[in-house]
Protein backbone atom coordinates (compact mmCIF):
# COMPACT_ATOMS: atom_id res chain seq x y z
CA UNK A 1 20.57 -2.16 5.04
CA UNK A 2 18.13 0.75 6.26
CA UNK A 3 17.26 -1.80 8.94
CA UNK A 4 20.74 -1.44 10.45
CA UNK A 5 19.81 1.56 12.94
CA UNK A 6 16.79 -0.89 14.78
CA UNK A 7 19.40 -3.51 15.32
CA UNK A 8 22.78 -2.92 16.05
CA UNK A 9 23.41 -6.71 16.34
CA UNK A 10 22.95 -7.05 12.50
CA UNK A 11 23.75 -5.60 9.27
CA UNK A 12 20.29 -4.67 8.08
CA UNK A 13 17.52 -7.15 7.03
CA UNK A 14 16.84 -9.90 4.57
CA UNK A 15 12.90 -10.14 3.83
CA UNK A 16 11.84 -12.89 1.67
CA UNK A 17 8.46 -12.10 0.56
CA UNK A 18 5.95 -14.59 -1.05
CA UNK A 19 2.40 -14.28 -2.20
CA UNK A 20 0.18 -16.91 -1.72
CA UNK A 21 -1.59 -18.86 -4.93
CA UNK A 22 -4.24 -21.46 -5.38
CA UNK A 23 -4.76 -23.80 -8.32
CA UNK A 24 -8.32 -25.90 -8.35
CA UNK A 25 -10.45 -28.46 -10.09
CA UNK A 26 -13.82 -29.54 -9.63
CA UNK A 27 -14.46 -33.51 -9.33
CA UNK A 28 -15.64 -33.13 -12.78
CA UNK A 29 -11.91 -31.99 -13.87
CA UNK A 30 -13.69 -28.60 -14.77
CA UNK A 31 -12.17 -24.95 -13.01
CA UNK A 32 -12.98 -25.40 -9.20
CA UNK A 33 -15.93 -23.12 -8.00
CA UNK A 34 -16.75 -20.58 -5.03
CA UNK A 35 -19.29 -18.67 -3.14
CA UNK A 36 -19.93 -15.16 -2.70
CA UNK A 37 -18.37 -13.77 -5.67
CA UNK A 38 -18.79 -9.84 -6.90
CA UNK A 39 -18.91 -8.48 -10.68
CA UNK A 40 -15.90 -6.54 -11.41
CA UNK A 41 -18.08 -3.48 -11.02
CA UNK A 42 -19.06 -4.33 -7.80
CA UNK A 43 -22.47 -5.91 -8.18
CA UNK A 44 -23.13 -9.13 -6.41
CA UNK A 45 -23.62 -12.22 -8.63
CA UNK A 46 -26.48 -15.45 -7.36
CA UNK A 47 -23.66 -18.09 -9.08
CA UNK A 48 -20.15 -16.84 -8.85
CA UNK A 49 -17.26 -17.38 -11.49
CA UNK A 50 -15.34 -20.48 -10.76
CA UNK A 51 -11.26 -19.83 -11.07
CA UNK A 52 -9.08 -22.56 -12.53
CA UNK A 53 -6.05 -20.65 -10.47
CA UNK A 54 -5.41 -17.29 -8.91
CA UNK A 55 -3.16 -15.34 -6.94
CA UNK A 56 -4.38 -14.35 -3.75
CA UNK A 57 -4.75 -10.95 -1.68
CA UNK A 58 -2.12 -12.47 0.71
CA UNK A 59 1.40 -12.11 1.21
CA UNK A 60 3.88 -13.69 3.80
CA UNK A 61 7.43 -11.95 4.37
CA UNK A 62 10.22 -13.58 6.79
CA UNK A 63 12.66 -10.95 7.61
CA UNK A 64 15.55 -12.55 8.92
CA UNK A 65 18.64 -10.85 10.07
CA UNK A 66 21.37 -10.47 7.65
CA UNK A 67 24.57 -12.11 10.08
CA UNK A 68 25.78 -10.31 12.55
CA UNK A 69 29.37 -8.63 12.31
CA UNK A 70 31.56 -5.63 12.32
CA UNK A 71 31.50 -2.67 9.82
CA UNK A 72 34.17 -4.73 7.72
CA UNK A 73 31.64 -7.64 7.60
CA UNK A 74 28.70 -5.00 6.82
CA UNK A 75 30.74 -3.73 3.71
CA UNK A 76 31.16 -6.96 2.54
CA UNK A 77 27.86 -7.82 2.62
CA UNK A 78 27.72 -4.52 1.00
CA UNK A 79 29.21 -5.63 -1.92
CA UNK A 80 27.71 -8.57 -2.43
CA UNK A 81 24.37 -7.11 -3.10
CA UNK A 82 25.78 -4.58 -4.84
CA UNK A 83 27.33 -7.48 -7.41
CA UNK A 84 23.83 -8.80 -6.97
CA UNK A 85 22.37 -5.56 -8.64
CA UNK A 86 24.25 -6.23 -11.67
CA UNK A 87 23.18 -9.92 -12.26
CA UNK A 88 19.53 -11.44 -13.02
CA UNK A 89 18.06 -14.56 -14.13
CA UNK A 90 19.86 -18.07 -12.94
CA UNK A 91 22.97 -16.11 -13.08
CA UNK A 92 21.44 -13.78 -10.27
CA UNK A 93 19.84 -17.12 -8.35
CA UNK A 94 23.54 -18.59 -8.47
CA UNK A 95 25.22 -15.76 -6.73
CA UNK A 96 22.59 -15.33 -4.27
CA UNK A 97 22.82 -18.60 -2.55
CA UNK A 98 27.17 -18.82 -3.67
CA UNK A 99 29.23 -18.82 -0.34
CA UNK A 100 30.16 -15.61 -1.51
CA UNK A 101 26.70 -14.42 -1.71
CA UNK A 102 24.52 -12.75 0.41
CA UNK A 103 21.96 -15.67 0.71
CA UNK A 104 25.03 -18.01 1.55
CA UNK A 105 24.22 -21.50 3.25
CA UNK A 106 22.88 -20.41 6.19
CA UNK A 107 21.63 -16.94 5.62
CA UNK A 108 18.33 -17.78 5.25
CA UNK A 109 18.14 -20.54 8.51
CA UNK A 110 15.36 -19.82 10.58
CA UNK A 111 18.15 -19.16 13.69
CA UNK A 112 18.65 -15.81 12.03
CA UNK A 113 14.60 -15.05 11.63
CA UNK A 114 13.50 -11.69 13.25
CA UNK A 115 9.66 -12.21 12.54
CA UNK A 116 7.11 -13.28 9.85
CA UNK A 117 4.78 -10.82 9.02
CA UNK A 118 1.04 -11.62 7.42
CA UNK A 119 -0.89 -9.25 5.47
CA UNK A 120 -4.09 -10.74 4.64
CA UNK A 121 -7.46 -9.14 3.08
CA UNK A 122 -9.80 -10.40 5.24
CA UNK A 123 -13.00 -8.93 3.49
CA UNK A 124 -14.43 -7.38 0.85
CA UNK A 125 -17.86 -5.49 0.60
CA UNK A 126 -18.96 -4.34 -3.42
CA UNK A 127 -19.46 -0.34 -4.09
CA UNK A 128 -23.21 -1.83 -3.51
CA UNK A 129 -22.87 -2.39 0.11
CA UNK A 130 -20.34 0.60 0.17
CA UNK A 131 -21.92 3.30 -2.71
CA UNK A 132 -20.28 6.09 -0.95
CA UNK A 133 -16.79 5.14 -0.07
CA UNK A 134 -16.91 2.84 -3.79
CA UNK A 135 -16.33 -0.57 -1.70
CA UNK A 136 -14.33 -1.56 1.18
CA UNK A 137 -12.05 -3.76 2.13
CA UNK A 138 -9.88 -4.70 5.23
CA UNK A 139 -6.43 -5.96 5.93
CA UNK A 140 -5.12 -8.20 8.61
CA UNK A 141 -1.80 -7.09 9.53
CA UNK A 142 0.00 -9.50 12.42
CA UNK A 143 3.70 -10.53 13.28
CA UNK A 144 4.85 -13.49 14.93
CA UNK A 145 8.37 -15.02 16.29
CA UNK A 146 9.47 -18.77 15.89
CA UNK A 147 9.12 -20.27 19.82
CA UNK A 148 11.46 -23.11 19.52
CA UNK A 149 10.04 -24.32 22.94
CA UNK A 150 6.96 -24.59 21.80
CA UNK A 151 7.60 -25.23 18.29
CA UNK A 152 5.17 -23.08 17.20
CA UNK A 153 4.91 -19.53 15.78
CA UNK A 154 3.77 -17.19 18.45
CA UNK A 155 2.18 -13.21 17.89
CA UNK A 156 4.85 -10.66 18.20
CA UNK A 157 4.26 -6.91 18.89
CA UNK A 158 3.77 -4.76 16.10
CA UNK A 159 6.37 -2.27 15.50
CA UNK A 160 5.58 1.40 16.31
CA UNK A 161 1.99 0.44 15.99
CA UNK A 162 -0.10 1.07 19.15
CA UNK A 163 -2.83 -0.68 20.95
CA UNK A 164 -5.06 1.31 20.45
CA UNK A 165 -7.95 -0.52 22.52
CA UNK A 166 -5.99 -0.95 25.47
CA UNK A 167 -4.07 2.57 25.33
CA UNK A 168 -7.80 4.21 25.29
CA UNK A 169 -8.94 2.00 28.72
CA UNK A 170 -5.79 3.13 30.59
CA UNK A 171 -5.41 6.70 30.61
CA UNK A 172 -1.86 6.30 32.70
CA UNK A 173 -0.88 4.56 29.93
CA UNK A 174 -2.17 6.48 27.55
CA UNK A 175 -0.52 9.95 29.20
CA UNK A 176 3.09 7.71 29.25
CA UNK A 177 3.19 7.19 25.84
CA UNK A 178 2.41 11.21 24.76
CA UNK A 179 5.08 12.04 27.50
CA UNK A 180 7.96 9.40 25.63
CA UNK A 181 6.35 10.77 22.25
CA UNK A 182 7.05 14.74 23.33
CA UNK A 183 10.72 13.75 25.02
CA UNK A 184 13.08 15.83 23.02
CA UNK A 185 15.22 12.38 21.93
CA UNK A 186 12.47 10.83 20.68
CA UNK A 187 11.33 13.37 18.73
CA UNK A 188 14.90 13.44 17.44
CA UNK A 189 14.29 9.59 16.34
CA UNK A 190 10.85 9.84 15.01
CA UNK A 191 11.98 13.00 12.99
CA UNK A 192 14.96 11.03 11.19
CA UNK A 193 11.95 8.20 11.33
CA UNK A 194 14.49 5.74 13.42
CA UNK A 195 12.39 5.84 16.38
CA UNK A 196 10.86 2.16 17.84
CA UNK A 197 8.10 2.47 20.60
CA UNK A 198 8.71 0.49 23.78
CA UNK A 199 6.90 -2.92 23.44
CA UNK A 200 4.10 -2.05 26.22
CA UNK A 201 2.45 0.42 24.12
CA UNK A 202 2.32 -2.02 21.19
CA UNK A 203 -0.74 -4.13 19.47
CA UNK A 204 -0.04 -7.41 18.50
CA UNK A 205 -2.60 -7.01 15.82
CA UNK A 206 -3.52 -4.21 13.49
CA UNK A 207 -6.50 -3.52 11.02
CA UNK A 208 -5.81 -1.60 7.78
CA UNK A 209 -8.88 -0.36 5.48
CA UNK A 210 -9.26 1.03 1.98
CA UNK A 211 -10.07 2.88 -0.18
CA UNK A 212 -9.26 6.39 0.79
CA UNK A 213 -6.38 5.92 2.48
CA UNK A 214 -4.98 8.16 5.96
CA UNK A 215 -8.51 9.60 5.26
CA UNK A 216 -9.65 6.18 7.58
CA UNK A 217 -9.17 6.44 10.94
CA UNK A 218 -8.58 3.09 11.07
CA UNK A 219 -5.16 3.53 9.30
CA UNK A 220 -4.09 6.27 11.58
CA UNK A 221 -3.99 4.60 15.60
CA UNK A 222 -2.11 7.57 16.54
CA UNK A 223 -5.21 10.13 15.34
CA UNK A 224 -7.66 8.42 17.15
CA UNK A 225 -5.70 7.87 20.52
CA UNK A 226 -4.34 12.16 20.82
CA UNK A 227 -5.35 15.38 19.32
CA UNK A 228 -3.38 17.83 18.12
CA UNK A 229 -3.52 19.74 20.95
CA UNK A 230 -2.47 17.01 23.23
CA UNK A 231 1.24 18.35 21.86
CA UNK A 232 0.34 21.92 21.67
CA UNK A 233 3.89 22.53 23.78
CA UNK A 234 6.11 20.41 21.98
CA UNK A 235 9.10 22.36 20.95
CA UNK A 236 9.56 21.25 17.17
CA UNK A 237 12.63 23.82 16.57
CA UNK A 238 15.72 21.55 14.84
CA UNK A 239 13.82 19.35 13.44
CA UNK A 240 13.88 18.55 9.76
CA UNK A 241 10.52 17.45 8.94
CA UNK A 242 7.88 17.10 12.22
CA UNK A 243 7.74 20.70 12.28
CA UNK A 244 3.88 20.96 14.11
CA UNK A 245 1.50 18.82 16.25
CA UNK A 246 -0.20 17.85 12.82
CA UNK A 247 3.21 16.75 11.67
CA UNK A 248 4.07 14.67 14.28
CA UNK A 249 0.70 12.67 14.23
CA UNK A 250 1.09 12.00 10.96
CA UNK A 251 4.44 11.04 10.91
CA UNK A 252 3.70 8.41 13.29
CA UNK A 253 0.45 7.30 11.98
CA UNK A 254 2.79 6.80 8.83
CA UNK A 255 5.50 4.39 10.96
CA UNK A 256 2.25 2.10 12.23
CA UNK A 257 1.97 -1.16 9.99
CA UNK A 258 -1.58 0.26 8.96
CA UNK A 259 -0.22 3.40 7.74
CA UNK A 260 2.70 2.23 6.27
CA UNK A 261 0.58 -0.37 4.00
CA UNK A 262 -2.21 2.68 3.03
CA UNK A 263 0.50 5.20 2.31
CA UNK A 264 0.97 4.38 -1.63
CA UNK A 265 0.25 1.11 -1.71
CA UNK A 266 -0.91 -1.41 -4.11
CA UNK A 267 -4.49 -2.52 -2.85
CA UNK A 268 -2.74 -2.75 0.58
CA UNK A 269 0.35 -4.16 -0.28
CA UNK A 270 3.90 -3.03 -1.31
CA UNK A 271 5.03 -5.80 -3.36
CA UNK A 272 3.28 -8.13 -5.45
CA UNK A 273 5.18 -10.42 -7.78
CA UNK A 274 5.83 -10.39 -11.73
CA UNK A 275 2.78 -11.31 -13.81
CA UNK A 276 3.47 -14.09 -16.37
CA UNK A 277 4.57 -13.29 -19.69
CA UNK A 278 1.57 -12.25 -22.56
CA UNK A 279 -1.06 -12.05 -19.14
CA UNK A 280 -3.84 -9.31 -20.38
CA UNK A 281 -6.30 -9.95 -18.07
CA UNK A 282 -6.61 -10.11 -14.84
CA UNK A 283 -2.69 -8.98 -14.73
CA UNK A 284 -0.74 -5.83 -13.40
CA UNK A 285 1.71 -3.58 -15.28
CA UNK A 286 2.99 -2.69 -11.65
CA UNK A 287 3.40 -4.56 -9.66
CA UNK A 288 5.28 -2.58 -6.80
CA UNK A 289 3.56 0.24 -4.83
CA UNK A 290 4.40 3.93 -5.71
CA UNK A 291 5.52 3.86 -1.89
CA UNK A 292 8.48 1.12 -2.87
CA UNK A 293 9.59 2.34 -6.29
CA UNK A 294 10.23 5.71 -4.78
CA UNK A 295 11.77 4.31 -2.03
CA UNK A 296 14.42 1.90 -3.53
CA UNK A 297 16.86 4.55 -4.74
CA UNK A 298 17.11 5.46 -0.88
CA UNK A 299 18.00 2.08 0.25
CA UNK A 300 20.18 2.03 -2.79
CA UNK A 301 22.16 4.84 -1.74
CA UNK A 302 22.37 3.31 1.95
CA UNK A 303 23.89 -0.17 0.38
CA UNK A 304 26.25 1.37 -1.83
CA UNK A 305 27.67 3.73 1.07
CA UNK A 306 28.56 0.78 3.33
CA UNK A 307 29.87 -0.72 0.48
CA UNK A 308 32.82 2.00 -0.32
CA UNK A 309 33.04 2.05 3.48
CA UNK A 310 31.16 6.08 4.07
CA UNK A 311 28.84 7.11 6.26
CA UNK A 312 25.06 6.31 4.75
CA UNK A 313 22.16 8.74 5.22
CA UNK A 314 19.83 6.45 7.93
CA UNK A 315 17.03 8.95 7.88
CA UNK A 316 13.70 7.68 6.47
CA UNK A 317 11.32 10.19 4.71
CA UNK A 318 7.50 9.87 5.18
CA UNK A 319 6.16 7.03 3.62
CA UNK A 320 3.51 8.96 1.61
CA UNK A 321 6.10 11.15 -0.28
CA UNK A 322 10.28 10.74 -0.50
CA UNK A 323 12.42 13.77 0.60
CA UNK A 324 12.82 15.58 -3.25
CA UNK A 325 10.40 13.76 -4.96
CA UNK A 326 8.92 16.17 -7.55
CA UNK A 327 5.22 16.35 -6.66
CA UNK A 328 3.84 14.45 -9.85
CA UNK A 329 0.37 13.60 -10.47
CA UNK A 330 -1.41 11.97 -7.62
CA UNK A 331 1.76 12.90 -4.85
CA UNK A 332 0.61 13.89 -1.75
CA UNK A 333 0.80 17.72 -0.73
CA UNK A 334 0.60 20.59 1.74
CA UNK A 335 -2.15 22.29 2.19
CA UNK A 336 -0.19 25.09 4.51
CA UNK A 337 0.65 22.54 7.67
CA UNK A 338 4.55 23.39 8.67
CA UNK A 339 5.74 19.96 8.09
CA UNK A 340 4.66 19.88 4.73
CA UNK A 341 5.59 23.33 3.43
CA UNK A 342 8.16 21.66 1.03
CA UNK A 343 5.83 19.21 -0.55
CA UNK A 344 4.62 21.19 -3.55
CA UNK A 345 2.86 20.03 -6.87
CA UNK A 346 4.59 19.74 -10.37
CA UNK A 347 3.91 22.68 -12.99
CA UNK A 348 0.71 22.25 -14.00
CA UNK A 349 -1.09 20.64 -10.76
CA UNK A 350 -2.19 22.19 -7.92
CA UNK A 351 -2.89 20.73 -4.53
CA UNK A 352 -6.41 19.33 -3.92
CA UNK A 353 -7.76 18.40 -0.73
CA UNK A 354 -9.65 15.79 -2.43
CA UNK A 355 -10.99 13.19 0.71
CA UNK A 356 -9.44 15.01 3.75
CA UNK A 357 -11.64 14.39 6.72
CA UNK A 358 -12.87 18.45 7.68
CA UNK A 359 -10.40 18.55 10.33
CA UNK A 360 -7.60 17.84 7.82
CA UNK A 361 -8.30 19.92 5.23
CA UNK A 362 -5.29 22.35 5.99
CA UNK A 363 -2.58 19.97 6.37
CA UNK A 364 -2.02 17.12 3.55
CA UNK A 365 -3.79 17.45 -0.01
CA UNK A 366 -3.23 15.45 -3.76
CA UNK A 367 -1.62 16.79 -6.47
CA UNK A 368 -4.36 17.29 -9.20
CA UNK A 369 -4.70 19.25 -12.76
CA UNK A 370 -5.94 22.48 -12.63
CA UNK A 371 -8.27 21.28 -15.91
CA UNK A 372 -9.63 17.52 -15.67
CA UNK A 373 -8.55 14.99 -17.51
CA UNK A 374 -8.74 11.53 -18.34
CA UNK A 375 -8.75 9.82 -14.89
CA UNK A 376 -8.74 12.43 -12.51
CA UNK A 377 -11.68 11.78 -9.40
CA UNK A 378 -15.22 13.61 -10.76
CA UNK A 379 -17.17 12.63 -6.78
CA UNK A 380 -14.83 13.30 -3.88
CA UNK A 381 -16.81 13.82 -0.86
CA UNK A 382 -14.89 14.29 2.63
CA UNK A 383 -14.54 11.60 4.72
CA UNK A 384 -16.41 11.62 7.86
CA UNK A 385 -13.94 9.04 9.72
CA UNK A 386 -14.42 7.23 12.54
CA UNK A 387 -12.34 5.12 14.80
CA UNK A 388 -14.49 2.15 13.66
CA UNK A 389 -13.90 1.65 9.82
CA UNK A 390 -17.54 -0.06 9.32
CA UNK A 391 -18.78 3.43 10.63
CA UNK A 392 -16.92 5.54 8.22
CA UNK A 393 -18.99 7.28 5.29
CA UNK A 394 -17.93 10.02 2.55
CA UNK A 395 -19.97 13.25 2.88
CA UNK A 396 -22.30 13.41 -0.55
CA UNK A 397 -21.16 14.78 -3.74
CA UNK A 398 -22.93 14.98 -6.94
CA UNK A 399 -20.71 13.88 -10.17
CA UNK A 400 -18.38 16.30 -11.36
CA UNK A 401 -16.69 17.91 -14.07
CA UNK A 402 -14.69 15.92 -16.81
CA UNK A 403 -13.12 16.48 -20.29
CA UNK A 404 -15.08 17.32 -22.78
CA UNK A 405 -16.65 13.50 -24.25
CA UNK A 406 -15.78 12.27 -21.44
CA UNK A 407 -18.09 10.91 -18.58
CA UNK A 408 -17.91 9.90 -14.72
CA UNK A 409 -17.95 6.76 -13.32
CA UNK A 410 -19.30 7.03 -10.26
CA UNK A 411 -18.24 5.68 -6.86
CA UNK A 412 -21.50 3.45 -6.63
CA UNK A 413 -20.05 1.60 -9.58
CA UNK A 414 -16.97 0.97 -7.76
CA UNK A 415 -14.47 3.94 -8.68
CA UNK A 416 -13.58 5.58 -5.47
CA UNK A 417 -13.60 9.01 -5.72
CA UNK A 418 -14.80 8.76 -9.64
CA UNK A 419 -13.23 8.37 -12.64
CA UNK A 420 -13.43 10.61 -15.44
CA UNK A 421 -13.33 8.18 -18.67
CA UNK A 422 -13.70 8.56 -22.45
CA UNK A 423 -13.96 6.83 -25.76
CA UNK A 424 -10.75 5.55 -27.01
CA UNK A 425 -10.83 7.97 -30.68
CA UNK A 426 -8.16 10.71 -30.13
CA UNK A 427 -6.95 10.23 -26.89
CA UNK A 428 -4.98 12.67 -24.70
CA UNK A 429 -0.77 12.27 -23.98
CA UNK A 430 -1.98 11.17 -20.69
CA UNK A 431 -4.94 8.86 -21.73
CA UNK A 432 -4.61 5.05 -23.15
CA UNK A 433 -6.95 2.23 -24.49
CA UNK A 434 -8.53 -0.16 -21.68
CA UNK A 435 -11.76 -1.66 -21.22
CA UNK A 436 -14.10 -1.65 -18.62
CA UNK A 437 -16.56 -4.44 -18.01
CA UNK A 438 -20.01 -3.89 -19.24
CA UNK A 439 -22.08 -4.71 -15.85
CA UNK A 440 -25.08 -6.41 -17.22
CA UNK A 441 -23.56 -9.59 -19.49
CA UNK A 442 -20.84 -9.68 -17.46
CA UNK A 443 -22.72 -10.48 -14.32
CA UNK A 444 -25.24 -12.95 -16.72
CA UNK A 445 -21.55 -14.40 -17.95
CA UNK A 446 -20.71 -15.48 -13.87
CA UNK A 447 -24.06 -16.30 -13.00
CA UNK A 448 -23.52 -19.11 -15.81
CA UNK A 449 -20.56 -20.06 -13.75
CA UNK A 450 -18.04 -19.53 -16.60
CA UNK A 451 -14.26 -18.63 -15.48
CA UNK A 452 -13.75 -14.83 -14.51
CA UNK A 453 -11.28 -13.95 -16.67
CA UNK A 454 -13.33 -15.39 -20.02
CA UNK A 455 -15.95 -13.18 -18.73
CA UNK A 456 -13.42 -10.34 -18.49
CA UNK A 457 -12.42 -10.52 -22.27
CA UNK A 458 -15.92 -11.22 -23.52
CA UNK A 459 -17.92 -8.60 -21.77
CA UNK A 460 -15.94 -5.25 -22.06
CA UNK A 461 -15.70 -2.17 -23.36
CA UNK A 462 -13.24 -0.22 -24.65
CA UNK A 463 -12.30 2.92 -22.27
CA UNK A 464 -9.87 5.62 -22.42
CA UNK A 465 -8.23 5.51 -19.48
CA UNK A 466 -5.19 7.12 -17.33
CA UNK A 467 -1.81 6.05 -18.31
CA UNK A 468 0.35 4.42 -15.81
CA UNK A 469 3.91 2.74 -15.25
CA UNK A 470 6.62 2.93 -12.38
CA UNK A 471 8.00 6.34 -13.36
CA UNK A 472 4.05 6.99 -13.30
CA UNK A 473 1.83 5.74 -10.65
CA UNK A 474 -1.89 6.13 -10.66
CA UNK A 475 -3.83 7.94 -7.60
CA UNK A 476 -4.32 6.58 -4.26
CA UNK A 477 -7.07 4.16 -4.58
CA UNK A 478 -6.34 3.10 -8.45
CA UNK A 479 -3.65 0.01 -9.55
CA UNK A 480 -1.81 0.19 -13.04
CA UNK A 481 -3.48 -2.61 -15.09
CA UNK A 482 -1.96 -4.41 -17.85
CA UNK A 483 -3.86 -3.26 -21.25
CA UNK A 484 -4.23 -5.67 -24.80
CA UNK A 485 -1.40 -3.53 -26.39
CA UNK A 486 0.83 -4.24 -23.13
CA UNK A 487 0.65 -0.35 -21.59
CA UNK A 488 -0.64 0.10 -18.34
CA UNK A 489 -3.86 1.68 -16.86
CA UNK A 490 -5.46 2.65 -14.06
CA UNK A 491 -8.68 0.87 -12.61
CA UNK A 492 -10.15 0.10 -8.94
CA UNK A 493 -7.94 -2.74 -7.27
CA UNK A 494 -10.94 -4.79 -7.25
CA UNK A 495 -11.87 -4.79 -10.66
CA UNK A 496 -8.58 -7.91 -10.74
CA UNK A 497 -9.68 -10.95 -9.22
CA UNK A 498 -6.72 -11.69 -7.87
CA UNK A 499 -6.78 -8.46 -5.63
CA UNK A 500 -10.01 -9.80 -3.85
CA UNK A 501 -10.35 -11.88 -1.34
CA UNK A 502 -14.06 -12.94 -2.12
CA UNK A 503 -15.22 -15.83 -5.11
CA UNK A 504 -12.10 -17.64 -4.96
CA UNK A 505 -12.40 -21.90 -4.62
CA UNK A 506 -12.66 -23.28 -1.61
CA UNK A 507 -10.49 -25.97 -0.55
């Protein structure tokens, strides 16, 4: 119901969100087989590791208005996700699609369908191709709107995220959008982060990369089309949190689709789906972005004012860090930029500026301890971006310092950033049991062609690792792993098959 203030026709939006999934055979009756695969650690394999079934790197979201209506008919629908809240299981599938549910008969008809949005991983390179950055990988981000005409599915504009390619070719262009950008209403909007850009300034396709986040130019349009100094007379006085030129750039680098998905995501992606029951490997403890958790007790709070019939609170924080949060390890912080003044670091951590391109270094850092531990990055270089993400490169760094017994793992092995890791005897509050796959036998194990995840538990060893959970995300560049004793920890996204797009069958 935070959607309400982009269309006043509707009550907010419904967004069905599904991940796509595979299940294969060879004509043997044996797990179905691939090409190109990568070890875990990054190493490319001659045979890959056939998969029986996986999950894919893929997800597909319609978000369909919720029906139209007056404030009475808003608080009503209100209240029926509200009762929703309370349910789960079949009793919560029952209500949901009850006539007095929110996904009534009808709800969900493709008449009330506002766009379906893709985000695909279109390719992965290993930490070998990639030593510096610790791998890449890129996402496909497009929209598209039913064309009953045609009855087809045709591309839709973006929202807020600019074409970037035709914006730099027409300077006109180009100088109307900074000109709508520095009008004092819209800086109003894109302050309370209710702002949407007129549709001729807008892609109709976007590229996200990773790791490293807003370091990549690619994730920040906005960067690459104006400087700072392209709003060096911008009044910023009354606003709440674009308080500087830096502010404002990142603010709307943040509302782009690219931004959005590398601002505390999950490998690129928000929202993944429940693993199954007793899953070790190959499975997620989290499986919603650090972005999302902190983010649902907003949207709460929106729902449950329309519902008592009050005024709800439409403005939308940044997308890296909520308005209070409390700065924990891995939050995002300012490095002495206005607009971040209030985002400070928990007791005990201090703001690094960790992979901040040179020119960044003074505006947004990461809350690290001011003694390492188990987990914390041991080889940040700088970024050195570039508006083309296959020309981006980390500035060198030798390994760093880590606890004592405890060693790096480097970014050539496929831990952006390092990873400081130890043995598993006495382990820190912060540190928990995991394993890490032993490089050699495991890439012997998939160059026999055996499943992935056999060679996973076969070939491992045990690692003490950061601990994770909801109420405790891992850094930028890390996912919360399901562990044998059922905690979480953090390891590189691509160390789970299912996060890649690369080895998986082939129809």
């Amino acid at each position: 119901m935070d959607r309400r203030p982009f269309d006043a026709s509707a009550c907010g939006e419904t967004r069905l969100v599904y991940r796509l999934a595979y299940a294969a055979k060879t004509p043997a009756g044996a797990a179905g087989s691939a090409a190109g695969a990568t070890s875990a650690a990054g190493a490319s394999v001659a045979t890959p590791a056939p998969a029986a079934s996986s999950r894919l790197p893929m997800t597909v979201s319609f978000e369909l208005l919720a029906p139209a209506g007056d404030a009475r008919a808003c608080r009503r629908l209100a209240q029926a996700w509200s009762r929703a809240g309370a349910l789960s299981g079949p009793d919560l599938v029952r209500f949901l699609t009850s006539p007095e549910g929110p996904l009534a008969p009808g709800a969900a008809d493709r008449a009330h369908l506002a766009r379906l949005v893709v985000n695909l991983q279109s390719v992965r390179w290993p930490s070998t191709v990639r030593p510096d950055l610790g791998g890449h990988a890129e996402y496909v981000l497009r929209a598209f709107r039913w064309d009953a005409r045609a009855g087809r599915y045709a591309p839709l504009a973006l929202e807020n995220t600019p074409d970037v390619a035709r914006l730099s070719r027409d300077p006109a262009r180009r100088e109307r959008l900074r000109a709508w950008l520095s009008a004092p209403e819209n800086l109003a909007r894109l302050d309370e982060g209710t702002a949407l850009l007129p549709e001729e300034f807008l892609a109709t396709k976007a590229l996200s990369a990773t790791p490293h986040g807003l370091a990549r130019r690619a994730n920040r349009p906005f960067r690459v089309l104006f400087e700072p100094r392209d709003f060096a007379g911008v009044d910023f006085g009354g606003l709440s949190r674009v308080r500087s030129p830096e502010g404002l750039l990142r603010r709307l680098d943040q509302m782009t689709c690219p931004g959005c998905h590398q601002s505390g995501s999950v490998a690129g992606f928000h929202l993944l789906g429940q693993e199954p029951p007793g899953r070790v490997h190959d499975a997620l403890f989290t499986v919603e972005s650090a972005h999302l958790a902190g983010d649902l007790p907003r949207r709460r709070a929106v729902v449950e004012a329309v519902a008592r019939g009050a005024a709800p609170d439409d403005e939308v924080p940044y997308p890296e860090r909520g308005d209070g949060a409390r700065g924990g390890y891995g939050a995002r912080c300012g490095l002495g930029d206005p607009s971040f003044a209030g985002w400070t670091c928990a007791e005990g951590l201090v703001c690094s500026a960790y992979d901040a391109p040179q020119e960044d270094r003074a505006t947004v850092g990461v809350c690290l301890p001011a003694a390492p531990e188990v987990g914390d990055p041991c080889q940040v270089g700088a970024v050195v971006p570039h508006a083309d993400p296959h020309r981006d490169r980390a500035a060198a760094a030798q390994p760093g310092a880590c606890p004592l017994a405890a060693v790096c793992n480097t970014s050539p092995v496929g831990f952006p950033g390092g990873m400081c890791t130890s043995s598993c005897v006495a382990l820190p509050e912060e540190g928990v049991c995991g394993a890490i796959a032993v490089l050699d036998p495991f890439n012997r194990c998939l160059a026999r062609g055996t499943v992935f995840t056999e060679c996973l538990s076969r070939h491992v060893t045990p690692a003490g690792l950061r601990r994770c959970s909801s109420e405790a995300p891992c850094r930028e560049d890390y996912v919360c792993a399901r562990t044998s004793s059922g905690e979480g920890a953090c390891i590189p996204p691509y160390f789970l098959f299912q996060l890649r797009v690369d080895g998986h069958a082939v129809p």
